[in-house]
N, C-alpha and C. Protein backbone atom coordinates (compact mmCIF):
# COMPACT_ATOMS: atom_id res chain seq x y z
N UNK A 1 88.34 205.99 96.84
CA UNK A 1 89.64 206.33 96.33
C UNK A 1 89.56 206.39 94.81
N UNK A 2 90.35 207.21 93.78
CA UNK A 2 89.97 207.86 92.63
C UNK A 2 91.39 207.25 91.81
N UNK A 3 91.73 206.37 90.98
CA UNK A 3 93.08 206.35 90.49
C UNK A 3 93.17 206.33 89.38
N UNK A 4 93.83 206.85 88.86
CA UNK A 4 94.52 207.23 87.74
C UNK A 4 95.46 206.97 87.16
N UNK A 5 95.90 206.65 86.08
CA UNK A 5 97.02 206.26 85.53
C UNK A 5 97.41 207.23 84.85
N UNK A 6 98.97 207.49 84.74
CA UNK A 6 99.72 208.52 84.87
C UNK A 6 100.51 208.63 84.11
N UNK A 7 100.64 207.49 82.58
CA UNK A 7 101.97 206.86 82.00
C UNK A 7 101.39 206.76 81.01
N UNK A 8 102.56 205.66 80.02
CA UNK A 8 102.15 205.20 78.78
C UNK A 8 103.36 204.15 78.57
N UNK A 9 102.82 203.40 77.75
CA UNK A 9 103.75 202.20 77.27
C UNK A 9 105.18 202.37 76.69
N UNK A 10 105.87 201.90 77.31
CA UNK A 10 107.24 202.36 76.70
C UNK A 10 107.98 203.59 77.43
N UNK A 11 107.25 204.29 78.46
CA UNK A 11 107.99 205.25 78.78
C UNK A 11 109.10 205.40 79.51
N UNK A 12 109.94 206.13 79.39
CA UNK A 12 111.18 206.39 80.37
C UNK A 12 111.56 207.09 80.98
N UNK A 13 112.54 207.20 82.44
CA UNK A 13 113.05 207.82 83.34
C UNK A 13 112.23 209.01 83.25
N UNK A 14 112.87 209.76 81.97
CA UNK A 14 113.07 211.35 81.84
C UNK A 14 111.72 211.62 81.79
N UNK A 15 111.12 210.79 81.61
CA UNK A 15 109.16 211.83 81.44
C UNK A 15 108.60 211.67 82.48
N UNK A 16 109.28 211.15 83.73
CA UNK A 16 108.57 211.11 84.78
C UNK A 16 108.23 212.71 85.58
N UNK A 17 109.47 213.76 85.57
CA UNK A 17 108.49 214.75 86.22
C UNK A 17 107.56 215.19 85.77
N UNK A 18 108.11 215.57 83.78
CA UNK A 18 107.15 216.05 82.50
C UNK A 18 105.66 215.30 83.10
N UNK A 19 105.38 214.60 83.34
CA UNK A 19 104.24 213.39 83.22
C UNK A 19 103.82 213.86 84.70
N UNK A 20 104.03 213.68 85.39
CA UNK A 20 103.56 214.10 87.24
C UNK A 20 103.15 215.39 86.63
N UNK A 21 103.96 216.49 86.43
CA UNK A 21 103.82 217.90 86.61
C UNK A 21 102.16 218.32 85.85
N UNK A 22 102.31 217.35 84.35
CA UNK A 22 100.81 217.82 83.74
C UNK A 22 99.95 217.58 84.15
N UNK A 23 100.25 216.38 85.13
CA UNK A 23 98.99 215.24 85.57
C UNK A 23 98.45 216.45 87.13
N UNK A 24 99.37 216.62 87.67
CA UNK A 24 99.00 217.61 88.99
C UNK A 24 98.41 218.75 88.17
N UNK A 25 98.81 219.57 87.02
CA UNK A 25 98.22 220.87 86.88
C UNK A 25 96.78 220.46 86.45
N UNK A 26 96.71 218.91 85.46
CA UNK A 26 95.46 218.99 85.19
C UNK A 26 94.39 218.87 86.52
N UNK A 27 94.88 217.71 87.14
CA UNK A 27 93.78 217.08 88.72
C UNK A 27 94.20 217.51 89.81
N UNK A 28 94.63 218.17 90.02
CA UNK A 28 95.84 218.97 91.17
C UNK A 28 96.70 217.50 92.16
N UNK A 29 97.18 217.66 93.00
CA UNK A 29 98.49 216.45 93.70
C UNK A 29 97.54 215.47 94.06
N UNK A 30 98.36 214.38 93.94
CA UNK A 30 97.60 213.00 94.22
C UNK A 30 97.48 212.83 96.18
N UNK A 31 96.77 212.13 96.76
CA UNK A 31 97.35 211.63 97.94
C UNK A 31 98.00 210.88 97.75
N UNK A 32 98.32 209.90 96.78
CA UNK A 32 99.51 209.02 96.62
C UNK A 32 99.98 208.54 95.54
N UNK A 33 100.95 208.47 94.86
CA UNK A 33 102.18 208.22 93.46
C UNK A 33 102.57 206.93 93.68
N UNK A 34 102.19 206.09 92.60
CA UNK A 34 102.88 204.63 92.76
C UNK A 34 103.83 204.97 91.44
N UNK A 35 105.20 204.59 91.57
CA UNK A 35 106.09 204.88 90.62
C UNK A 35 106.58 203.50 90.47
N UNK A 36 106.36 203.35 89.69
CA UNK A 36 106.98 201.47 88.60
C UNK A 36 107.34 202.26 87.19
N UNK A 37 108.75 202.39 87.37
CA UNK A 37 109.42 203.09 85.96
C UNK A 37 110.91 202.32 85.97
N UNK A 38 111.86 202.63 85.02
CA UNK A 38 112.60 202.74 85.06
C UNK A 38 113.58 201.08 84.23
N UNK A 39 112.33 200.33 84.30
CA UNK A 39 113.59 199.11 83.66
C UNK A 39 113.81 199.28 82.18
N UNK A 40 112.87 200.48 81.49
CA UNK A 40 113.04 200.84 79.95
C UNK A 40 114.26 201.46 79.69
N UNK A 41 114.88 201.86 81.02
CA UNK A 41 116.20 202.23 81.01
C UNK A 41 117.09 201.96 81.22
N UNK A 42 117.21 200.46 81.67
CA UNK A 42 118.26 200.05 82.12
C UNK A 42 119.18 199.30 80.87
N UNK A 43 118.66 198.57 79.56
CA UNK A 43 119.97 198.44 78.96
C UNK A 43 120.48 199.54 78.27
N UNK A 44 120.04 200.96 78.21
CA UNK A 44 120.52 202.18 77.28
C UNK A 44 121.03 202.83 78.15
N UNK A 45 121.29 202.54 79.67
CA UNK A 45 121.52 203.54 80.32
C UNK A 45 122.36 203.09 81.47
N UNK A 46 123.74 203.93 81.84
CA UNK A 46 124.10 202.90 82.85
C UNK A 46 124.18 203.67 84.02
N UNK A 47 123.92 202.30 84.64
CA UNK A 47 123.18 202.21 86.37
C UNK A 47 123.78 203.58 87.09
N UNK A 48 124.90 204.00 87.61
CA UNK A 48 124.92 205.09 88.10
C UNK A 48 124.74 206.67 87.19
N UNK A 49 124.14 206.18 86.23
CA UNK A 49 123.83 207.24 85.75
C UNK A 49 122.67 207.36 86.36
N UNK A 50 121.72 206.19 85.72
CA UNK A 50 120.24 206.77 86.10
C UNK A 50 120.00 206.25 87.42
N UNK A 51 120.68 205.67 88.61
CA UNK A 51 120.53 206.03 90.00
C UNK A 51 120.99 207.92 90.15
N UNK A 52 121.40 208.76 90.16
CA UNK A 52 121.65 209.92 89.85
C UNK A 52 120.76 210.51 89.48
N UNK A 53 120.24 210.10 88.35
CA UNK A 53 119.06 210.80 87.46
C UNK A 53 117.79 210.91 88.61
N UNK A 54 117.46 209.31 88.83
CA UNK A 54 116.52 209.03 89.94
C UNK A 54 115.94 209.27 91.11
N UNK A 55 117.29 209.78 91.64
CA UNK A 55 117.80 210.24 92.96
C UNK A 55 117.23 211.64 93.25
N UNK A 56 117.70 212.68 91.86
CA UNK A 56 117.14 213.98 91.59
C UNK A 56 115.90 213.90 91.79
N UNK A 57 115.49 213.37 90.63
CA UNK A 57 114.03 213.14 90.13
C UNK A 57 112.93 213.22 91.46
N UNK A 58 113.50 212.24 92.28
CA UNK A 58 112.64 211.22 93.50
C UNK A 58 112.43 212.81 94.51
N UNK A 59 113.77 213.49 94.95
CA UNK A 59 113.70 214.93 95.57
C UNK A 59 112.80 215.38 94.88
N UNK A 60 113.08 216.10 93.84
CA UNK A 60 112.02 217.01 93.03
C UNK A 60 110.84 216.88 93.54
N UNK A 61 110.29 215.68 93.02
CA UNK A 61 109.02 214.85 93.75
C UNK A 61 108.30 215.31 94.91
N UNK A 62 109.15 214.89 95.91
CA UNK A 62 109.32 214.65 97.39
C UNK A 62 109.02 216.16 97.61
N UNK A 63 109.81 217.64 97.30
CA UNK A 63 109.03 218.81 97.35
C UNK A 63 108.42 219.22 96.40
N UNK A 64 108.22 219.19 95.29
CA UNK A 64 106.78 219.33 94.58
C UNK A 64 105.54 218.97 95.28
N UNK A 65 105.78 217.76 96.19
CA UNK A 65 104.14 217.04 96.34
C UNK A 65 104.67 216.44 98.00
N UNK A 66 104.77 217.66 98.93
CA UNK A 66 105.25 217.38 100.37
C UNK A 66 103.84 216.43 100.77
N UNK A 67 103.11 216.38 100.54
CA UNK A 67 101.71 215.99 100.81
C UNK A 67 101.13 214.29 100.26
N UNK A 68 101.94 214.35 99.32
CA UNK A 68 101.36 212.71 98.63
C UNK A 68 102.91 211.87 99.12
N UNK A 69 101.83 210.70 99.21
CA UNK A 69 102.68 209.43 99.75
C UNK A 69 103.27 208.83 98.42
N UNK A 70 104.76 208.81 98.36
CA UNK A 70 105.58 208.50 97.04
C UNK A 70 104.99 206.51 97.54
N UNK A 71 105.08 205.69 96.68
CA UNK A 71 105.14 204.54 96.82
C UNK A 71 106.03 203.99 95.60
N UNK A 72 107.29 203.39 96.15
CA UNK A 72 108.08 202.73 94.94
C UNK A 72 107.61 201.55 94.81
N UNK A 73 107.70 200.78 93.38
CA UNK A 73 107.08 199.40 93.33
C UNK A 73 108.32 198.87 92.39
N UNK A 74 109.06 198.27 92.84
CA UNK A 74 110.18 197.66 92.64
C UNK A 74 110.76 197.34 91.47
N UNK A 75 111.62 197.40 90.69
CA UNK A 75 111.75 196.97 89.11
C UNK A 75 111.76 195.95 89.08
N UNK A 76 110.72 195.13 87.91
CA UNK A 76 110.99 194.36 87.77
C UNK A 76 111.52 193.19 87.10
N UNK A 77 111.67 191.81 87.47
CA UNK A 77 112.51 191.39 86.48
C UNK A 77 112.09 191.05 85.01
N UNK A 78 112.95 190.47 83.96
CA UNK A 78 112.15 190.17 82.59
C UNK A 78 112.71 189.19 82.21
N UNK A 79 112.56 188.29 81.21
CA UNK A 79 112.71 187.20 80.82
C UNK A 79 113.67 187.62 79.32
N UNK A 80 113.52 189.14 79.38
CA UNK A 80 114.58 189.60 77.95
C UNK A 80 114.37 190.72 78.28
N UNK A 81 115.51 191.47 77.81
CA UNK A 81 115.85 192.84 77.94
C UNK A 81 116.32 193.24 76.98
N UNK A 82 115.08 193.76 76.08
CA UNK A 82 115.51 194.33 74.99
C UNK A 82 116.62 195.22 74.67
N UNK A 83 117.75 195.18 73.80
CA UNK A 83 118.98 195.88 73.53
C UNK A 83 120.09 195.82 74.54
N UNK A 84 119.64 194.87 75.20
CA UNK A 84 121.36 194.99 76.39
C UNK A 84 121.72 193.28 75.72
N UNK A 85 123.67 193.42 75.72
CA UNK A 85 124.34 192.95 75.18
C UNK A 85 124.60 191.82 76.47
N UNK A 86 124.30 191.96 77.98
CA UNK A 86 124.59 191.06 78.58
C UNK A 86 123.74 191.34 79.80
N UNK A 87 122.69 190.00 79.56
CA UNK A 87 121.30 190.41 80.33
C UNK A 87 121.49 190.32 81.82
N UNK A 88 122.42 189.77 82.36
CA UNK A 88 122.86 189.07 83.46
C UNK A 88 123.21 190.66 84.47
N UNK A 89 124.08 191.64 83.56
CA UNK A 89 124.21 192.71 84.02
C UNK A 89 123.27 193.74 84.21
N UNK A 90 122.69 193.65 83.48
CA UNK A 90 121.26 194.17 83.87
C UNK A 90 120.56 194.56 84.65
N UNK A 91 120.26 193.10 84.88
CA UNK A 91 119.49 192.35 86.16
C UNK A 91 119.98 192.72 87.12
N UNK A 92 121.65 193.08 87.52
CA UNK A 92 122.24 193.37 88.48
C UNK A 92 122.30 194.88 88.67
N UNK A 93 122.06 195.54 87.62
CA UNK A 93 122.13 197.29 87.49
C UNK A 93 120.53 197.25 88.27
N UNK A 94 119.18 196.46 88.05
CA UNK A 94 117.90 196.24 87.96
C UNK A 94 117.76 196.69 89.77
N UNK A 95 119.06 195.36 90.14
CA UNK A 95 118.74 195.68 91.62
C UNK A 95 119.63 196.67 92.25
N UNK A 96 120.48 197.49 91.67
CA UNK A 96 120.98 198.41 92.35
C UNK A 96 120.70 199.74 92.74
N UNK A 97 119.74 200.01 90.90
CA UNK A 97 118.90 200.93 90.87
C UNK A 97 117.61 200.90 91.84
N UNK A 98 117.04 199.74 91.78
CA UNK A 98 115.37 199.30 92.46
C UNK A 98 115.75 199.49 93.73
N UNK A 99 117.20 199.28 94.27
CA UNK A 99 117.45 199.29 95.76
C UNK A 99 117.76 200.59 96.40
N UNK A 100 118.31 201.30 95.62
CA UNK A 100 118.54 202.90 95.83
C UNK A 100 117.59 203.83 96.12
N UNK A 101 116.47 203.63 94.64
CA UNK A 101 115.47 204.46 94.91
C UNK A 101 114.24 203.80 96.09
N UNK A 102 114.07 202.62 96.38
CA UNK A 102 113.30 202.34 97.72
C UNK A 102 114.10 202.50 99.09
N UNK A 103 115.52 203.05 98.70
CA UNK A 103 115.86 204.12 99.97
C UNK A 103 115.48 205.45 100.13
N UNK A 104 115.38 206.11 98.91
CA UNK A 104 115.08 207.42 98.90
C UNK A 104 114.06 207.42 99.16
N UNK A 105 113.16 206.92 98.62
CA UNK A 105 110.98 206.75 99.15
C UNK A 105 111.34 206.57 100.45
N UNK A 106 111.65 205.77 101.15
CA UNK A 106 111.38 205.32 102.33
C UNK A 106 112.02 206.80 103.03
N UNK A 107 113.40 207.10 102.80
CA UNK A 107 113.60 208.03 103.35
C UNK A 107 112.71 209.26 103.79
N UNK A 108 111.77 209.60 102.40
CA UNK A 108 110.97 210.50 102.35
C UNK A 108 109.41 210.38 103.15
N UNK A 109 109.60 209.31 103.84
CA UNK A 109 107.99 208.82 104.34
C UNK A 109 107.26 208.06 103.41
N UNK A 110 108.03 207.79 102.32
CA UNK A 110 106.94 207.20 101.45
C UNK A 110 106.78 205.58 101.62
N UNK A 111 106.45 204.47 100.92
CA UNK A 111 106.63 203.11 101.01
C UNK A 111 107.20 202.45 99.72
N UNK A 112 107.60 200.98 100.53
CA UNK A 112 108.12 200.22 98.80
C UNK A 112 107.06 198.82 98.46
N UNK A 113 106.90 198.43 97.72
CA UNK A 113 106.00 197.11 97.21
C UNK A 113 107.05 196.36 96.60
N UNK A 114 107.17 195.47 96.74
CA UNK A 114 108.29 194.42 96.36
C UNK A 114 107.84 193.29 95.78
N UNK A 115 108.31 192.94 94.68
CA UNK A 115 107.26 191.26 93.85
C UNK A 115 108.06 190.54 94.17
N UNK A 116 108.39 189.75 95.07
CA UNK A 116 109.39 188.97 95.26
C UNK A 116 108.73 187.47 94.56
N UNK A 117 107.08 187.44 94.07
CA UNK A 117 107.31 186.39 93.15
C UNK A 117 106.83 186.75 91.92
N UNK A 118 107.29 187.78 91.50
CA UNK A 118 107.48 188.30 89.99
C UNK A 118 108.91 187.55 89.23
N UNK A 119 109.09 186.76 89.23
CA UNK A 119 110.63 186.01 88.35
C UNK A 119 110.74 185.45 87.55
N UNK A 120 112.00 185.78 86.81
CA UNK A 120 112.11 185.83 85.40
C UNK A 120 111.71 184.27 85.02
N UNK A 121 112.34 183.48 86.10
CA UNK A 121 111.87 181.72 85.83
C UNK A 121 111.21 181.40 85.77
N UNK A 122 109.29 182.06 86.05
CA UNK A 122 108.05 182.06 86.09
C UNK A 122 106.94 182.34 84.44
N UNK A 123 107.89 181.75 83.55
CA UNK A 123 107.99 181.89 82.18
C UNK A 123 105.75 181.87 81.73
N UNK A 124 104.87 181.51 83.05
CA UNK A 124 103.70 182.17 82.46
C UNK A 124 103.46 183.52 83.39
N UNK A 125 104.17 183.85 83.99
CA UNK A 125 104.13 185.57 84.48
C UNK A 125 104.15 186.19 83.57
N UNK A 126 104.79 186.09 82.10
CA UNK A 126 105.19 187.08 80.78
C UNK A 126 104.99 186.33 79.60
N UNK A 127 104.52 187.73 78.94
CA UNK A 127 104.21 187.49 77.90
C UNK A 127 105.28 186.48 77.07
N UNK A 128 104.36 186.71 75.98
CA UNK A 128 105.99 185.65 74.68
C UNK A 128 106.80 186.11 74.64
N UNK A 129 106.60 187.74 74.64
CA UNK A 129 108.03 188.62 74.58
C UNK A 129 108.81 188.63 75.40
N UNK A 130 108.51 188.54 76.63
CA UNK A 130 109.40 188.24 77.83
C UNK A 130 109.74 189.51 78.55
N UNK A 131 109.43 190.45 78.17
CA UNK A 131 109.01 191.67 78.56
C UNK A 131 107.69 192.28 79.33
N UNK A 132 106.83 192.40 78.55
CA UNK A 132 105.53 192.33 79.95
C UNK A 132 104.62 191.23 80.63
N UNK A 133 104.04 191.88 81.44
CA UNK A 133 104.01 190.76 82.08
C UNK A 133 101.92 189.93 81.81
N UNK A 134 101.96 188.77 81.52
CA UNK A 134 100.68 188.27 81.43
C UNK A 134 99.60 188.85 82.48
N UNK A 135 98.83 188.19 82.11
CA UNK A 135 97.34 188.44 83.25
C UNK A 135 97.82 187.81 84.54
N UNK A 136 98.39 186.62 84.47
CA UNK A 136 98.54 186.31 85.80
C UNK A 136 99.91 187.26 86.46
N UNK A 137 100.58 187.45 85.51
CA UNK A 137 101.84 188.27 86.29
C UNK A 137 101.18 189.68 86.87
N UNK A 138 100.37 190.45 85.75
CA UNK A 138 99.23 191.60 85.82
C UNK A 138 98.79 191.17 87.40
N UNK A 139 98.29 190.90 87.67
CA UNK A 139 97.58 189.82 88.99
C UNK A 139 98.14 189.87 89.98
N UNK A 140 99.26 189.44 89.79
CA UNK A 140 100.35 189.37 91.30
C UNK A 140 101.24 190.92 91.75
N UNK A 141 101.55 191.67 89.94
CA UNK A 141 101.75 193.26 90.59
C UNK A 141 101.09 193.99 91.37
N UNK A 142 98.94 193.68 90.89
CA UNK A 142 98.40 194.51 91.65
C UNK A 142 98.11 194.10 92.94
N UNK A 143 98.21 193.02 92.92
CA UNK A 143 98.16 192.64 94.15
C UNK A 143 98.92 193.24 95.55
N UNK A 144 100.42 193.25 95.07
CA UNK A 144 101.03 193.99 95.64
C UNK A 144 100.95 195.58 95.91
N UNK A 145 100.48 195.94 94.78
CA UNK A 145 100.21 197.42 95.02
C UNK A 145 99.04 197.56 95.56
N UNK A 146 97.70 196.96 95.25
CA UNK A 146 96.41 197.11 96.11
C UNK A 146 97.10 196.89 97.60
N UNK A 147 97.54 196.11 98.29
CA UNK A 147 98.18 195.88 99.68
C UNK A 147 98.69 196.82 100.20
N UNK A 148 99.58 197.33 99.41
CA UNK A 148 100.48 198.92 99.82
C UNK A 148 99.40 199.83 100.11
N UNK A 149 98.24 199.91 99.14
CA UNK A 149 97.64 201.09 98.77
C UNK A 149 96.73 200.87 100.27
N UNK A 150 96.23 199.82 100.36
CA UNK A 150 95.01 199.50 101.39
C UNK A 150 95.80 200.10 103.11
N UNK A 151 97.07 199.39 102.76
CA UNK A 151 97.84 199.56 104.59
C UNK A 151 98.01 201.05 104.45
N UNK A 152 98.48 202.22 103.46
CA UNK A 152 98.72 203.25 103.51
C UNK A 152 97.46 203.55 104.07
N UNK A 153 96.21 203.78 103.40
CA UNK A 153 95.40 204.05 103.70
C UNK A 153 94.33 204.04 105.11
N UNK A 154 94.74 202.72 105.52
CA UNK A 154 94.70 202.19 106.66
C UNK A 154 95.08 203.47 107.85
N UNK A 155 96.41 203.56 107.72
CA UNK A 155 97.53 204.33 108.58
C UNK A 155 97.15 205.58 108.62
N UNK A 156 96.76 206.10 107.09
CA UNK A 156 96.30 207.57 107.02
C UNK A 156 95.34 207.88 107.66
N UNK A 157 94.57 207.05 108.17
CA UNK A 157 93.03 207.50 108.69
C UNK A 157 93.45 208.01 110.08
């Protein structure tokens, strides 16, 4: 299996087709898209907006690349959220959005990865900043996504 990373630090919502579309013209379609985006948007952006935005986006996707397995990997939480005035809301936009779009994947055949012990109270999961996440937090994402990636694979055969 061949993977690639598809992103860059800091990025948001809106460069996700921009970013797929170059990445397919350069290597042509993936067999499978792990998509972990979207919490760079959540204090500038509000929640039914970019569930909407997402929603589009996730279709687009879904026929652009009838062939690759979408995999959502859950937003996750942070210990600070840079520029939002009330972090609490956030967190709650965090799961409305994260819960929407692992309907739409699933809808589409695709799968979800869930960190259910990625949490914000886990203060050596993240960095000092409280924003990304340490080696050991690093650790427990891929973990989850190697698992997804292995059972997909599994299934595909």
């Amino acid at each position: 299996m061949e993977i690639r990373w598809m992103g860059k630090r800091g990025m948001t919502w809106p460069e996700l087709v921009p970013t797929v579309a170059e990445a397919v013209w350069q290597y042509g379609p993936p067999e499978a898209l792990i998509l972990q985006l979207g919490e760079n948007d959540l204090p500038a952006q509000r929640g039914n907006e970019l569930r909407r935005m997402m929603a589009a986006d996730l279709q687009v996707l879904g026929h652009r690349l009838p062939r690759t397995c979408l995999i959502w990997s859950a937003l996750l939480q942070r210990r600070c959220w840079r520029g939002a005035r009330d972090a609490k809301k956030v967190d709650e936009a965090r799961k409305k959005v994260s819960a929407m779009a692992a309907r739409a994947v699933l809808q589409m055949g695709g799968r979800v990865v869930n960190h259910p012990g990625l949490v914000h109270s886990k203060e050596e999961l993240f960095r000092p900043d409280g924003v990304h996440l340490s080696s050991a937090g690093l650790d427990m994402w891929l973990d989850g996504v190697r698992s997804a990636l292995v059972e997909w694979q599994a299934e595909s055969q």
